[in-house]
PDB file of N, CA and C in Angstrom:
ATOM      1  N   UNK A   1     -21.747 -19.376  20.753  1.00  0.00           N
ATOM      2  CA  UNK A   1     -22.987 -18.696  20.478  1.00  0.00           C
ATOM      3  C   UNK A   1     -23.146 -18.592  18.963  1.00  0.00           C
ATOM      4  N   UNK A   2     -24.486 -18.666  18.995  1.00  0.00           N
ATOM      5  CA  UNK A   2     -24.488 -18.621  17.103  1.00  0.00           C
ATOM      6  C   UNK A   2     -24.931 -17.310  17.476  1.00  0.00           C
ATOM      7  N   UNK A   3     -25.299 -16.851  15.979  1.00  0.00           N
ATOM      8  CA  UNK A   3     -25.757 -15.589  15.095  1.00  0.00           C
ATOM      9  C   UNK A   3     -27.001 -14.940  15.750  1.00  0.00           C
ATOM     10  N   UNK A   4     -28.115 -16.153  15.502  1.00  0.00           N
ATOM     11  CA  UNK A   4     -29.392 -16.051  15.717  1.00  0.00           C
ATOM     12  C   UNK A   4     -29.323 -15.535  17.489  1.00  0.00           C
ATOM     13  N   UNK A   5     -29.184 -16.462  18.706  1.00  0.00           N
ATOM     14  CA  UNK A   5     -28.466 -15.641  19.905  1.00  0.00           C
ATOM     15  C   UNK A   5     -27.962 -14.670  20.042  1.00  0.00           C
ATOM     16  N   UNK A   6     -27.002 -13.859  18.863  1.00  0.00           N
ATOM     17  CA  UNK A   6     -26.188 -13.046  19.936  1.00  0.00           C
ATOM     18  C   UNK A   6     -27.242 -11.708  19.109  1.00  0.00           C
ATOM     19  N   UNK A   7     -27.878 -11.845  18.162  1.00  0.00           N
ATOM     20  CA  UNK A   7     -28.809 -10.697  17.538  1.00  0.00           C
ATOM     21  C   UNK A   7     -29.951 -10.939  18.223  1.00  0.00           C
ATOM     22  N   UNK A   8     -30.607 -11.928  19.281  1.00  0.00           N
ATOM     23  CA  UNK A   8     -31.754 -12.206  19.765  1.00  0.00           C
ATOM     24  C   UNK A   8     -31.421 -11.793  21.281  1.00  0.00           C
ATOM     25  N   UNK A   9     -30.214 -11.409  22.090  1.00  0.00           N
ATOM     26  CA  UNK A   9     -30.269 -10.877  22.939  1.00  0.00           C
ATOM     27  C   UNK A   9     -30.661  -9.362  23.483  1.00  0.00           C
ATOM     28  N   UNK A  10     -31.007  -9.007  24.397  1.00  0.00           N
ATOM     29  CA  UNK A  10     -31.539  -7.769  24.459  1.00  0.00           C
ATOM     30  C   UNK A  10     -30.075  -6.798  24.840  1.00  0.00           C
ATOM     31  N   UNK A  11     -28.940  -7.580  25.364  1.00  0.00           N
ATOM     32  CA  UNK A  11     -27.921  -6.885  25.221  1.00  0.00           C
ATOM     33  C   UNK A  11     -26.951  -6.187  23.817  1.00  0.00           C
ATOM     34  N   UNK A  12     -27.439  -7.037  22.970  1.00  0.00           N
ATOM     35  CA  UNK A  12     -27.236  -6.774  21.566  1.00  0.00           C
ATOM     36  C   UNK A  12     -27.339  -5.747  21.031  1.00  0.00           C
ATOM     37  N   UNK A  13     -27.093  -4.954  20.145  1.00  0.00           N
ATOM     38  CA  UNK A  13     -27.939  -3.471  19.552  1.00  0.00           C
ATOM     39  C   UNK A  13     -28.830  -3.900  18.464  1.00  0.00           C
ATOM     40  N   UNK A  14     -29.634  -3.580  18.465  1.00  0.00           N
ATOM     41  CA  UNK A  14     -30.179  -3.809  17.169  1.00  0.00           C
ATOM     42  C   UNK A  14     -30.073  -3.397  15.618  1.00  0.00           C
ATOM     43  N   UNK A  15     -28.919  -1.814  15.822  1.00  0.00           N
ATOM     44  CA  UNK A  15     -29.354  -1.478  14.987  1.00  0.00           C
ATOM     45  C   UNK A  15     -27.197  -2.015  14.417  1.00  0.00           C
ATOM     46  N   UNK A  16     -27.162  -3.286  14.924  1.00  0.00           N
ATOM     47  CA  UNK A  16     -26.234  -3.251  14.515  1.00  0.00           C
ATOM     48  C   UNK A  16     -25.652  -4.781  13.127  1.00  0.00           C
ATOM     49  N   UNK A  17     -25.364  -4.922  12.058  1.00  0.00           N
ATOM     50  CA  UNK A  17     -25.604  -5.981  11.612  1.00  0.00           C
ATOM     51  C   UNK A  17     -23.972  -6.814  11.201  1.00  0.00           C
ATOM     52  N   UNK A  18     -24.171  -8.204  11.429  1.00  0.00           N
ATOM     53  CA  UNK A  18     -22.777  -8.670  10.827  1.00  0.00           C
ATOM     54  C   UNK A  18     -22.935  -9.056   9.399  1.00  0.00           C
ATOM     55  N   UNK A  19     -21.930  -8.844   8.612  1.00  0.00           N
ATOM     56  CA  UNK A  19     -21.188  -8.776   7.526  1.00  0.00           C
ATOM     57  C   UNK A  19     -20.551  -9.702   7.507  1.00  0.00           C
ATOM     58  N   UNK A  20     -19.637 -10.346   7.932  1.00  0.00           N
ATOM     59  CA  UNK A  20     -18.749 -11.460   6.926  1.00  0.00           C
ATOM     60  C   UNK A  20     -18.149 -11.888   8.883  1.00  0.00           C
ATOM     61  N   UNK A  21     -17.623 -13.206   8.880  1.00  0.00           N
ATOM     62  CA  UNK A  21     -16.644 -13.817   9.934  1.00  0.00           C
ATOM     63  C   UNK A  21     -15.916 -14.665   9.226  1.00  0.00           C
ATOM     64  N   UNK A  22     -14.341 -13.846   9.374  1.00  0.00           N
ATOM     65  CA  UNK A  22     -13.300 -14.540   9.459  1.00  0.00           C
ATOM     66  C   UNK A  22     -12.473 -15.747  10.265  1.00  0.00           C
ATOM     67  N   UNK A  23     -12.511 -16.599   9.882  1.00  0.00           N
ATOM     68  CA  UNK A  23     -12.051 -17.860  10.870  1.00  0.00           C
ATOM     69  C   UNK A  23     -10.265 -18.055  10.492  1.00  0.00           C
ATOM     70  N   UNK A  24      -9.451 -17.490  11.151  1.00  0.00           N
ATOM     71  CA  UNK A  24      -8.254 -17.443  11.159  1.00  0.00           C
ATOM     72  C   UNK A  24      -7.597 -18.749  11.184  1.00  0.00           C
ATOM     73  N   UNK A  25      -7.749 -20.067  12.012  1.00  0.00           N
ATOM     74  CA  UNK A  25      -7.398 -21.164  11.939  1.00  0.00           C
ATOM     75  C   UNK A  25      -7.929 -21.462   9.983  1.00  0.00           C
ATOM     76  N   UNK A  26      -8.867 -21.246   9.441  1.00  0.00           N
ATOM     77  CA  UNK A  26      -9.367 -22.014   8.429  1.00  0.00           C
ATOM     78  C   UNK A  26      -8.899 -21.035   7.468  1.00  0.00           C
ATOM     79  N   UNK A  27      -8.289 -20.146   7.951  1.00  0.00           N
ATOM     80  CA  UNK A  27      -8.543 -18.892   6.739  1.00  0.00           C
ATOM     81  C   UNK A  27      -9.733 -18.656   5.796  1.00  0.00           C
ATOM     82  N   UNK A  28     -10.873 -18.814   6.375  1.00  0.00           N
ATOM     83  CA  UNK A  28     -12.311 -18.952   5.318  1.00  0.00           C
ATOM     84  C   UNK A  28     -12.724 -17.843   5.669  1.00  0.00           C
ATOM     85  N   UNK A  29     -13.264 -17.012   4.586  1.00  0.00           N
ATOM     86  CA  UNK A  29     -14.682 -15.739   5.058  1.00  0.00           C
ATOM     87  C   UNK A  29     -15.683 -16.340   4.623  1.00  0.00           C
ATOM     88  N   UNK A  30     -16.898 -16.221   5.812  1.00  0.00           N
ATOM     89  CA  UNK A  30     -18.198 -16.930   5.269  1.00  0.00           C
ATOM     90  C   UNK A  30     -19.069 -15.319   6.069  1.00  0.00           C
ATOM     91  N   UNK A  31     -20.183 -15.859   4.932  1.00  0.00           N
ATOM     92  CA  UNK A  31     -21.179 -15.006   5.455  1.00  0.00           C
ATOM     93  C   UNK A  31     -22.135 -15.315   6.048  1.00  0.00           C
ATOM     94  N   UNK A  32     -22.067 -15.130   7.336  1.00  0.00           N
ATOM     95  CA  UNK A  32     -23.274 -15.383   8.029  1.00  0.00           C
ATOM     96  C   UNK A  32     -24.448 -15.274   8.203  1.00  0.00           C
ATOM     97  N   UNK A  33     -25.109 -16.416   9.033  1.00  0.00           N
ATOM     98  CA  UNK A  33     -26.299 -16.971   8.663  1.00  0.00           C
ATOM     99  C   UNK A  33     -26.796 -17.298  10.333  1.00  0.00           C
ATOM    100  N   UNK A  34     -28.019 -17.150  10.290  1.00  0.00           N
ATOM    101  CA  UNK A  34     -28.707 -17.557  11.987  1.00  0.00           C
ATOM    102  C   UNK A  34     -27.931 -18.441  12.397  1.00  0.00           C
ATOM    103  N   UNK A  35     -28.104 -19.511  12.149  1.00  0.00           N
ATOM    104  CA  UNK A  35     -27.309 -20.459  12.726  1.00  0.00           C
ATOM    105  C   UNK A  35     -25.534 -20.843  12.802  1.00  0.00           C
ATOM    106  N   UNK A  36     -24.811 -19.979  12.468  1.00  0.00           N
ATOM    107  CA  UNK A  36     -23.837 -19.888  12.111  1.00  0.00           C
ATOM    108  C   UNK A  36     -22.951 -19.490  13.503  1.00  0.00           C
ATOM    109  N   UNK A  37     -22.132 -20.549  13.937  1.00  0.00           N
ATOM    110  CA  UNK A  37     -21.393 -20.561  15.347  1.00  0.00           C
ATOM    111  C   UNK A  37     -20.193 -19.085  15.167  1.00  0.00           C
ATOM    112  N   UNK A  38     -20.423 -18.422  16.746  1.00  0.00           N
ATOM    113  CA  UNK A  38     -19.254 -17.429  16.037  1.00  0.00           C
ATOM    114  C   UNK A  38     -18.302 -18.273  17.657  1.00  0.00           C
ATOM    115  N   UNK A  39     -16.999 -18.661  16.944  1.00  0.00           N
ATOM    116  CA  UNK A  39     -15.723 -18.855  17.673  1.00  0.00           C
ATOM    117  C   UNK A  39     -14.958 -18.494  18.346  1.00  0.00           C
ATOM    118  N   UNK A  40     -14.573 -18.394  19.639  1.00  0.00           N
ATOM    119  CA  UNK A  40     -13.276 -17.435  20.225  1.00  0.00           C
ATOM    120  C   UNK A  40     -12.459 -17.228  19.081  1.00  0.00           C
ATOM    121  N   UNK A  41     -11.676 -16.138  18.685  1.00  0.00           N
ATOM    122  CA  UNK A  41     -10.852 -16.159  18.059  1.00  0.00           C
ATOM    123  C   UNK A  41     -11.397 -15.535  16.722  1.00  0.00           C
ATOM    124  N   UNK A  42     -12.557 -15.629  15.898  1.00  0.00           N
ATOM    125  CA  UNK A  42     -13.108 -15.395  14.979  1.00  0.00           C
ATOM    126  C   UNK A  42     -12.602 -13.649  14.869  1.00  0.00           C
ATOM    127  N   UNK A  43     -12.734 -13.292  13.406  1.00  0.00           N
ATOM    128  CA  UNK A  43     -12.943 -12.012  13.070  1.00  0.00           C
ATOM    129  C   UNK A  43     -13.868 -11.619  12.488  1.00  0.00           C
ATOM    130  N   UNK A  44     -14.656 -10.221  13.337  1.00  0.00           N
ATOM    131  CA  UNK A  44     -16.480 -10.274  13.048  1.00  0.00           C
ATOM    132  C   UNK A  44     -16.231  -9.242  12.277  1.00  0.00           C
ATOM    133  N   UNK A  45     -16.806  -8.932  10.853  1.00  0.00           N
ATOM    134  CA  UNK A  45     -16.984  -7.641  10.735  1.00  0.00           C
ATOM    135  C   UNK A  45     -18.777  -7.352  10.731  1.00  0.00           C
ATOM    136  N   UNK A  46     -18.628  -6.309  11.416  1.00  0.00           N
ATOM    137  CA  UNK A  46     -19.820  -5.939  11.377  1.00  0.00           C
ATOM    138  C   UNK A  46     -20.323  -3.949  10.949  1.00  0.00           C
ATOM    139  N   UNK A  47     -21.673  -3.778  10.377  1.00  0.00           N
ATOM    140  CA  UNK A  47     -21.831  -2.343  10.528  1.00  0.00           C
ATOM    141  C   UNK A  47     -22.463  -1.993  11.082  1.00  0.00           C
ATOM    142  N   UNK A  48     -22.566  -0.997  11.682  1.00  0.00           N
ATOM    143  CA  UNK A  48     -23.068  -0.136  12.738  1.00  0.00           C
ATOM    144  C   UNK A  48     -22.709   1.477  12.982  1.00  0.00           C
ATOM    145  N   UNK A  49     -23.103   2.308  13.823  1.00  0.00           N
ATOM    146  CA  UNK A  49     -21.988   3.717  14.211  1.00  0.00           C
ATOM    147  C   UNK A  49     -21.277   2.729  15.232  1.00  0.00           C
ATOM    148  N   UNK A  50     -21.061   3.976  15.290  1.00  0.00           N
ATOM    149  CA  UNK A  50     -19.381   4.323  16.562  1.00  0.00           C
ATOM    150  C   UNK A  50     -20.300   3.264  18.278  1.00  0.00           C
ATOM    151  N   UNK A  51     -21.169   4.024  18.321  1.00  0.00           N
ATOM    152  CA  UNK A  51     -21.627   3.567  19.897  1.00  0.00           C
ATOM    153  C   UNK A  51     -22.773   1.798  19.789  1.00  0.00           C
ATOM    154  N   UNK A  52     -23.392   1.761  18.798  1.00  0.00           N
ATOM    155  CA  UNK A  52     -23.553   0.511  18.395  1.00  0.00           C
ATOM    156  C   UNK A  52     -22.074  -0.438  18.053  1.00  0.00           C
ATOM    157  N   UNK A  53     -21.613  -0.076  17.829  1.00  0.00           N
ATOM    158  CA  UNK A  53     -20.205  -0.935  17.643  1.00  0.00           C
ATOM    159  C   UNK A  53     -19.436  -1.356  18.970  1.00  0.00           C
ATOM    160  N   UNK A  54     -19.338  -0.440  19.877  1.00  0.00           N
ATOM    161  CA  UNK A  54     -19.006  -0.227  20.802  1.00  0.00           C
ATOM    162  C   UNK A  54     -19.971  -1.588  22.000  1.00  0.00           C
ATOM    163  N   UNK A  55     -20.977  -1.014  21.730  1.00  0.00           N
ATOM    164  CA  UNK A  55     -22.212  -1.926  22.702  1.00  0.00           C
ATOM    165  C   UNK A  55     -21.594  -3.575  22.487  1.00  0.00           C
ATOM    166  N   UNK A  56     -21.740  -3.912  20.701  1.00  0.00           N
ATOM    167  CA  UNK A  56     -21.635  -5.125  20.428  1.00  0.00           C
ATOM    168  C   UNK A  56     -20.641  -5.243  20.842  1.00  0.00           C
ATOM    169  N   UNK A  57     -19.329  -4.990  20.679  1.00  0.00           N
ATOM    170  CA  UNK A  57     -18.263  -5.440  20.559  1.00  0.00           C
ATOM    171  C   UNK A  57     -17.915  -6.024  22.134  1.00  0.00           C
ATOM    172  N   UNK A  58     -18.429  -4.575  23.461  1.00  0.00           N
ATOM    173  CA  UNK A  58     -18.482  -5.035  24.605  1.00  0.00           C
ATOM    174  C   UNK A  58     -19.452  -6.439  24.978  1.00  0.00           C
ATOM    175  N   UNK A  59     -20.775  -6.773  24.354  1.00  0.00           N
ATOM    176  CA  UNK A  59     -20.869  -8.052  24.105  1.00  0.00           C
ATOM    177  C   UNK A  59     -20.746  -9.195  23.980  1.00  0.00           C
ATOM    178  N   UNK A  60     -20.268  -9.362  22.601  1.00  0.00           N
ATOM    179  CA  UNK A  60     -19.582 -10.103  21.874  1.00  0.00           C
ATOM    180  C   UNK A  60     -18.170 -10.818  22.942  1.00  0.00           C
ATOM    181  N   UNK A  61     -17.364  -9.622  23.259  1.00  0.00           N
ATOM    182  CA  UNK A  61     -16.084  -9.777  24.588  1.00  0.00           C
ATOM    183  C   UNK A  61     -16.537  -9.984  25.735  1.00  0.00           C
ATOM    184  N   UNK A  62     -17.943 -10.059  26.470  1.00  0.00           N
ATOM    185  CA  UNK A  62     -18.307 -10.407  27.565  1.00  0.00           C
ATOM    186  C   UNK A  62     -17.675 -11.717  28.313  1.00  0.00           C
ATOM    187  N   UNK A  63     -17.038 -11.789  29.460  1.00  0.00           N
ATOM    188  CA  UNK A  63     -16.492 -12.941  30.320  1.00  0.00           C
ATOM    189  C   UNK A  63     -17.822 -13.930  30.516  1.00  0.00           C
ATOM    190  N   UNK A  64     -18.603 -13.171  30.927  1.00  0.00           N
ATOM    191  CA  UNK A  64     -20.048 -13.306  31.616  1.00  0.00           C
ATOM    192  C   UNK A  64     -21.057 -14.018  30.124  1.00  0.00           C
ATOM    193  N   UNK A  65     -22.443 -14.778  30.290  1.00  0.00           N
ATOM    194  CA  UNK A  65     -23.077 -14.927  29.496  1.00  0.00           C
ATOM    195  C   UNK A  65     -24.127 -14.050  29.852  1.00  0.00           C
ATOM    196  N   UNK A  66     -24.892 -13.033  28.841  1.00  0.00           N
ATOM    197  CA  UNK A  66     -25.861 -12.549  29.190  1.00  0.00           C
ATOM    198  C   UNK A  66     -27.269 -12.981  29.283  1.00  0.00           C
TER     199      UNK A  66
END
């Protein structure tokens, strides 16, 4: 899933935004961009509160596609 998808879903929060993804195989921080693939494995940082964080993160970890 890219960027633009997982902020264009209605499961998404809105009021929640990403900040930087870490790609552990590449060791690279890039800052993301709409089109920008996020990876199993990736490290998202993102800001938000406590229960927006929560929403995404259950998201983001979904088995399921929403």
């Amino acid at each position: 899933m890219n960027i633009k998808e997982a902020v264009g879903s209605r499961h998404f929060p809105p009021q929640c935004v990403f900040i930087a993804i870490y790609n552990l195989e590449t060791e690279e921080l890039s800052i993301p961009r709409g089109n920008q693939t996020v990876n199993e494995g990736d490290e998202l940082f993102l800001v938000a509160t406590t229960e927006n964080i929560k929403k995404a993160a259950d998201f983001l970890t979904a088995k399921h596609k929403h």
